[in-house]
Structures are given as C-alpha cells and as structure tokens.
Protein backbone atom coordinates (compact mmCIF):
# COMPACT_ATOMS: atom_id res chain seq x y z
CA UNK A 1 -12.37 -24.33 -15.04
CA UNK A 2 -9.35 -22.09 -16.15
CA UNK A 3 -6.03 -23.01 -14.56
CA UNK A 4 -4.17 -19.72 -13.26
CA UNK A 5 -0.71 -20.07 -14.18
CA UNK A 6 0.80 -18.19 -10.68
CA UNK A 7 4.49 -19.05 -11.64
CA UNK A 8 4.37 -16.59 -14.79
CA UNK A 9 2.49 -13.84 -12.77
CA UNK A 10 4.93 -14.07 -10.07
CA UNK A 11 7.95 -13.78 -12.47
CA UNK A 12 6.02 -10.56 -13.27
CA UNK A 13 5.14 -8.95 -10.37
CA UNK A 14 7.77 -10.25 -7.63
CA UNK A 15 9.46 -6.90 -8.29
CA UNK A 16 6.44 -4.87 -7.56
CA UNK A 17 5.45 -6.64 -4.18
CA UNK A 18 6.39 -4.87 -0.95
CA UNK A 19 5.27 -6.17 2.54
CA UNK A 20 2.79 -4.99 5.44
CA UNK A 21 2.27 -6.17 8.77
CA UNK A 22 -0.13 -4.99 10.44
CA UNK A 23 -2.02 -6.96 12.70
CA UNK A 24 0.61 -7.86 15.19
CA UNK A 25 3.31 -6.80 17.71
CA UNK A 26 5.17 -9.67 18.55
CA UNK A 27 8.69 -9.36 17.87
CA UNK A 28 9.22 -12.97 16.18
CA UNK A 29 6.13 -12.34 13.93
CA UNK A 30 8.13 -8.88 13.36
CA UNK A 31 11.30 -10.32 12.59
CA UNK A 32 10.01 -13.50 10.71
CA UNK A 33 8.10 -10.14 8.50
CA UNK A 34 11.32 -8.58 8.21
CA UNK A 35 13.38 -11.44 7.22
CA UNK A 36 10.40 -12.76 4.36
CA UNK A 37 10.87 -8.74 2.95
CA UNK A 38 15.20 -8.76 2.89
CA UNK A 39 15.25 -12.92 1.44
CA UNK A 40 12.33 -11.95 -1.51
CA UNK A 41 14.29 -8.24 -1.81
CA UNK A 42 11.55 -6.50 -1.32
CA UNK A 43 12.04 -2.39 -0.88
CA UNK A 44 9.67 -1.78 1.27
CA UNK A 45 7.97 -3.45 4.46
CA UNK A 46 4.70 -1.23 6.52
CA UNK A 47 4.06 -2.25 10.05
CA UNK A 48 2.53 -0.19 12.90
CA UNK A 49 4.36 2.63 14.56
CA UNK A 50 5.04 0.65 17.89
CA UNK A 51 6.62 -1.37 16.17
CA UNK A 52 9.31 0.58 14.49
CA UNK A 53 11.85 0.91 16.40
CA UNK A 54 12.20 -3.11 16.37
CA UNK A 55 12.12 -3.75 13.23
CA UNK A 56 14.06 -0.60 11.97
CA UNK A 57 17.29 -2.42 14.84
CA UNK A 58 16.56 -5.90 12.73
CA UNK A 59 17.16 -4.19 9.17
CA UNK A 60 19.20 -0.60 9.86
CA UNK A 61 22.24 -2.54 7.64
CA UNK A 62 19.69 -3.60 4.88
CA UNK A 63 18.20 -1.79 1.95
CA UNK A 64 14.61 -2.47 3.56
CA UNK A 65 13.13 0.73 4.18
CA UNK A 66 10.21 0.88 7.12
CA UNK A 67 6.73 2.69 6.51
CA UNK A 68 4.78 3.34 10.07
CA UNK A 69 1.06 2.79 8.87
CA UNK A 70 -1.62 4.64 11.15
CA UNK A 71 -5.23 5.22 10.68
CA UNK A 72 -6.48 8.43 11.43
CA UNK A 73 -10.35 9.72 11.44
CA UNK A 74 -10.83 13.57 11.88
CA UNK A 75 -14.36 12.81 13.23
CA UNK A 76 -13.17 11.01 16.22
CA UNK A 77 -9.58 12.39 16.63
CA UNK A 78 -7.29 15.60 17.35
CA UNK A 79 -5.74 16.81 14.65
CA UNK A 80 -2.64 18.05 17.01
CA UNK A 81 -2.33 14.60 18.20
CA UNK A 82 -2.13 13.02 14.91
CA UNK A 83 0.68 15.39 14.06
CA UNK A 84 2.58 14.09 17.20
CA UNK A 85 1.88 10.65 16.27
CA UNK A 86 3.22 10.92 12.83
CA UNK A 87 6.42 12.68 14.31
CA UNK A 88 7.07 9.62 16.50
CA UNK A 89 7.80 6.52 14.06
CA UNK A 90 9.98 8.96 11.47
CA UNK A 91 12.28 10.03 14.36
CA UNK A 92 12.55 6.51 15.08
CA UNK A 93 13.69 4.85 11.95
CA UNK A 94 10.42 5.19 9.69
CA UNK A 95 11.36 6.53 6.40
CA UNK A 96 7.78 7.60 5.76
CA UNK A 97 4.15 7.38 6.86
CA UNK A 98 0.96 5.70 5.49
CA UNK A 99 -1.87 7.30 7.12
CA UNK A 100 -5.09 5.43 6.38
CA UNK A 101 -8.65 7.29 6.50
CA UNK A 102 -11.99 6.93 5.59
CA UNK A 103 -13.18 8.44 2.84
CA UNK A 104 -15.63 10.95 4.44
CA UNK A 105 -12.37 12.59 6.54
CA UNK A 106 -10.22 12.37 3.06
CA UNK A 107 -10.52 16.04 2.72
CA UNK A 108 -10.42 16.96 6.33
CA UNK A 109 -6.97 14.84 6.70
CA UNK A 110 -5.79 16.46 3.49
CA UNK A 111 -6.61 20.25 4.97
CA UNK A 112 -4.68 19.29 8.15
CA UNK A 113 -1.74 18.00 6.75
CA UNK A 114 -0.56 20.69 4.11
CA UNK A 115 0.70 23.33 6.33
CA UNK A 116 3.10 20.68 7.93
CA UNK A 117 3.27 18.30 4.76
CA UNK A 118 7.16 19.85 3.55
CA UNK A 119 8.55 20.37 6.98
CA UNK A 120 7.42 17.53 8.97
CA UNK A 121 8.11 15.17 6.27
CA UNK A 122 11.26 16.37 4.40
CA UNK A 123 13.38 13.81 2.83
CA UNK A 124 10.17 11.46 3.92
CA UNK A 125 7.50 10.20 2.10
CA UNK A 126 3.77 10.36 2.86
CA UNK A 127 1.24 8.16 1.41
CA UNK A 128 -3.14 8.12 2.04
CA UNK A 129 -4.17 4.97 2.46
CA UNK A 130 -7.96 4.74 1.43
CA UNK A 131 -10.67 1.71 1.66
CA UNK A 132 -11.26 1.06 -2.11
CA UNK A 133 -14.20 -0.89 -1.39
CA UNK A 134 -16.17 2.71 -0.07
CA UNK A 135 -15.04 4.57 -3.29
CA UNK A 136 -17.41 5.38 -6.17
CA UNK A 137 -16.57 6.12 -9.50
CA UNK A 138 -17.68 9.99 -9.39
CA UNK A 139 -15.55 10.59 -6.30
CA UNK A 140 -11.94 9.79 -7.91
CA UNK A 141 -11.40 13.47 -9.98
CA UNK A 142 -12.08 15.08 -6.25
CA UNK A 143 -9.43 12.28 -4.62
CA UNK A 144 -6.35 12.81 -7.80
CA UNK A 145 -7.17 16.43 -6.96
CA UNK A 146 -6.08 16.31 -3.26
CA UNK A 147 -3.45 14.24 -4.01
CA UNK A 148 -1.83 16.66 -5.98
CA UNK A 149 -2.95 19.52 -3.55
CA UNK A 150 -0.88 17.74 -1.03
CA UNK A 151 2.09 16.37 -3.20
CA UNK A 152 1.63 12.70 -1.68
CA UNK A 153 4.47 10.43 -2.57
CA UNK A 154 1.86 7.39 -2.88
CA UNK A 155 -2.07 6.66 -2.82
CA UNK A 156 -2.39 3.22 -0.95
CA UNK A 157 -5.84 1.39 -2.00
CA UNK A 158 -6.68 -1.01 1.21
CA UNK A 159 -9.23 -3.73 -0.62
CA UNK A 160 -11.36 -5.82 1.75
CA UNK A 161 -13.24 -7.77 -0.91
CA UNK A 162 -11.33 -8.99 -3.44
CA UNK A 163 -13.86 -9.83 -5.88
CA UNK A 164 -15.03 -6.24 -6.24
CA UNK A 165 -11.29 -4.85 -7.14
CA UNK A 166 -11.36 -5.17 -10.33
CA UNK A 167 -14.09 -3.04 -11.16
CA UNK A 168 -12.92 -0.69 -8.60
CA UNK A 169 -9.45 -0.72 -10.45
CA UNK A 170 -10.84 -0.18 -13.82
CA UNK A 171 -13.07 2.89 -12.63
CA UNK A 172 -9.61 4.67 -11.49
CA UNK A 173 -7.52 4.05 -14.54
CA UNK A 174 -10.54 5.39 -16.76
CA UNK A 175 -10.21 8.95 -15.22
CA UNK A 176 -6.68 8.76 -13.84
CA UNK A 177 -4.53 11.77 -15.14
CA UNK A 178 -2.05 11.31 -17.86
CA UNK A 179 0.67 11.68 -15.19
CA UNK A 180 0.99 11.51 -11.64
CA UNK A 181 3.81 12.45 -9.32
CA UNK A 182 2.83 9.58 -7.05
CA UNK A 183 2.25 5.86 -7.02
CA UNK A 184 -0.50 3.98 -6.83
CA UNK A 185 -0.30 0.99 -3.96
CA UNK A 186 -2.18 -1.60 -3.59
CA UNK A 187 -3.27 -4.31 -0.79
CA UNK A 188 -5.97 -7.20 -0.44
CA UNK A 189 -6.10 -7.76 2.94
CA UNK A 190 -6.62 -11.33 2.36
CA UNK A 191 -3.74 -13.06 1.86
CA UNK A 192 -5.06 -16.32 0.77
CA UNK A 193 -7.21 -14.08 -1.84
CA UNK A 194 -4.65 -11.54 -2.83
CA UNK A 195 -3.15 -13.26 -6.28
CA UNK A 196 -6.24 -12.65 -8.39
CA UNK A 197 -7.28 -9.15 -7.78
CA UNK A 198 -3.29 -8.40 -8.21
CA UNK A 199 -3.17 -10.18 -11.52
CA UNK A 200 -6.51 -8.05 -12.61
CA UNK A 201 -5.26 -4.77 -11.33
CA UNK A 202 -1.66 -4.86 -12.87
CA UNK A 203 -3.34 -6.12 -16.59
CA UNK A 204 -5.75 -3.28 -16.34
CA UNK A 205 -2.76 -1.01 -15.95
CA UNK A 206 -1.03 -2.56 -18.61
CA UNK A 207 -3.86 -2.56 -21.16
CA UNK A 208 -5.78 1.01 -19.60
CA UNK A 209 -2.36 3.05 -18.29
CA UNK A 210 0.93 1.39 -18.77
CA UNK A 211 2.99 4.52 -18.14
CA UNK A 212 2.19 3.66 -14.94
CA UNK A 213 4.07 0.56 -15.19
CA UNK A 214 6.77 2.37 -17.47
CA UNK A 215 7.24 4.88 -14.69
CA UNK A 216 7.46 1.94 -12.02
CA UNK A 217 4.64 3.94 -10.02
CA UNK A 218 2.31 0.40 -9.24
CA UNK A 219 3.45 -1.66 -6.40
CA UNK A 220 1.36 -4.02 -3.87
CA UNK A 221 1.24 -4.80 -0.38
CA UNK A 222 1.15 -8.36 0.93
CA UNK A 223 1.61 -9.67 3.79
CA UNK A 224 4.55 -12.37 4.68
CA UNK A 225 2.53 -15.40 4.16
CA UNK A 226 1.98 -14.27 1.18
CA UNK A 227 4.91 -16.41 -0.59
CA UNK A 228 4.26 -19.02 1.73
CA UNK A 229 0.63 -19.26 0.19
CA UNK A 230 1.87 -19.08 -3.74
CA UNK A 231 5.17 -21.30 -4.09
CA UNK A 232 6.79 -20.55 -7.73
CA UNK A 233 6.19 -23.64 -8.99
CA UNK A 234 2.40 -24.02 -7.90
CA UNK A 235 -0.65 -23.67 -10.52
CA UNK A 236 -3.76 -22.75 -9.18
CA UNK A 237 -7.10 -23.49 -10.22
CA UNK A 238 -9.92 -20.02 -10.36
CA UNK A 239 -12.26 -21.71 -7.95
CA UNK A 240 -9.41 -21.64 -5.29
CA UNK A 241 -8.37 -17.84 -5.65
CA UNK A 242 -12.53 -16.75 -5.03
C-alpha cells in the first residue's frame, strides 16, 4: 500500500483551489463557505444564484470574487429565460457565470449565447461547465472549437466518479491546443474523494501541458469541507482516497 503524502500536494496546489457551494441555501452554511474561501485566500467561491446577493453582503470588502453557477438544458428550457436568469446574479454582485449543460445541448447553449456573449457579460466572465464523466475522447476537438467560437473565460469539468478522471484528463491534454485563452476548472463532486483525481489531473498537466500551469490557467473547485477533510499535516493511505 503506497502512502499519499497530502501535505506536499497541498503545498502545491492550495493556490490553485477555489470553492463551490452548491447544494445549499442556508445562510450559515453560506457564510461558514464564505469564511473557509477568505481564511484559505482563495479567489474565487461558486454558489447558486439565490444565493448571491448573501454572500456577495458577507464578502463585498474582500478580494473573494462570487461565480452564480446554473445549469441550463436547451431540450427542456427557454432560451429567453436563461438569458434573464443569467442577467439576475451579475446585477447582483456575481462577477461571472458558470452555466453547466449536458453535453448533447453543448452546441445549442453555445449558439444561444454568442449574440449576447460581449454585451451581457462585459467586464464578466463566463465559463461552461460540462459532466466529464459523459465526454469521449473524439468529442473534445468539436468542444475546444466552441470554446473559442464563444471566447469563454473558463471550461469547468464537473467529475462524478473520481476514479475515471484520470483517463478522462489525459484524453483532453492529448488533443488540447497549444494555447488557450481560457482555463481549464476542475471539480470532484466528492469531497471526501477529491485529493486523488486532483493530484492525477495537475501531474498530467505538468508532465502532458505545463504551459497550462505556466500560464496559471488550471484551478479546482472544492467544496468547504474540503480542508476540513485533508489537514496539512495528515498522510493518507491509497485505499482511503478510492
């Protein structure tokens, strides 16, 4: 059994971790969120759009900025509404929006947004959120191709199983582009699960792309119990991280 040595991973990619929380709109769970992202300085904390306006009164006087994260599926909803929706948070404190689809409505999402993309989010920025888990490895030049299309500000991979990342990881660094003008997020949502498939996904980039790292364009989401889980000065075993 290999002993994962969390301490010296953390030293490494503390500065890369930014916060999400998603799942809840009570305003202690909120605030507790908030405080966990100013006391680790983290740059950047994603709740829902309700919740916004809280959060963005708890941390106006901080650095924090606030990304409203929304799911949207073109098969199911109005693409005027959506606009609306995304209007809402950013007049309310959100410095940008992470709109999360599936990958079936990638290119719908990506038609709808680019007449508004410049106006409605000037001086903001916009990230797609997509489940890793549903992307294959042939799909990826057609996804960096819409990105660019739309001028995204960040691609935020949401990871369900963390065992699979990995090779989901190493698929999109083997046909990345040289250069991107956005960066590459992301999140296991298992927070008890989240250190491994982080430490595999940010050596990949170092060994595969590391002017990705050079450029500062990886960062990952966790949520706030996230350095409750992983104290610095706590070595964990492989067996526990599966």
């Amino acid at each position: 059994m290999n002993t994962f040595d969390f301490t010296k991973t953390l030293a490494e990619i503390k500065p890369l971790l930014n916060l999400c929380c998603w799942t809840s709109e009570d305003s202690s769970t909120l605030i507790h969120a908030a405080t966990a992202a100013v006391e680790n300085n983290v740059k950047l904390l994603s709740v829902e759009p309700v919740s916004i306006p809280l959060v963005w009164s708890w941390t106006e006087k901080t650095p924090l900025k606030l990304y409203a994260f929304m799911a949207a599926d073109f098969n199911k909803q109005d693409e005027k509404k959506l606009i609306s929706d995304m209007n809402i948070p950013l007049k309310r404190g959100a410095s940008g929006i992470q709109i999360y689809t599936p990958v079936n409505s990638f290119e719908s999402l990506v038609n709808a947004l680019l007449p508004i993309r410049h106006d409605l989010f000037f001086g903001r920025d916009l990230t797609i959120a997509l489940p890793l888990d549903n992307i294959t490895p042939n799909q990826w030049p057609m996804i960096f191709q819409y990105l660019s299309k739309l001028d995204v500000s960040r691609l935020l991979l949401i990871a369900s199983k963390p065992l699979a990342v990995a090779q989901h990881i190493y698929g999109l660094l083997s046909v990345i582009p040289a250069h991107t003008n956005w960066s590459l997020d992301v999140c296991v949502t298992s927070s008890k699960n989240a250190i491994k498939p982080i430490e595999d996904t940010f050596r990949l980039t170092q060994k595969m792309a590391p002017w990705i790292l050079d450029q500062n364009k990886l960062h990952f989401f966790v949520q706030p119990s996230f350095f409750q889980n992983y104290p610095r000065d706590t070595q964990y075993d492989d067996a526990d991280l599966d």
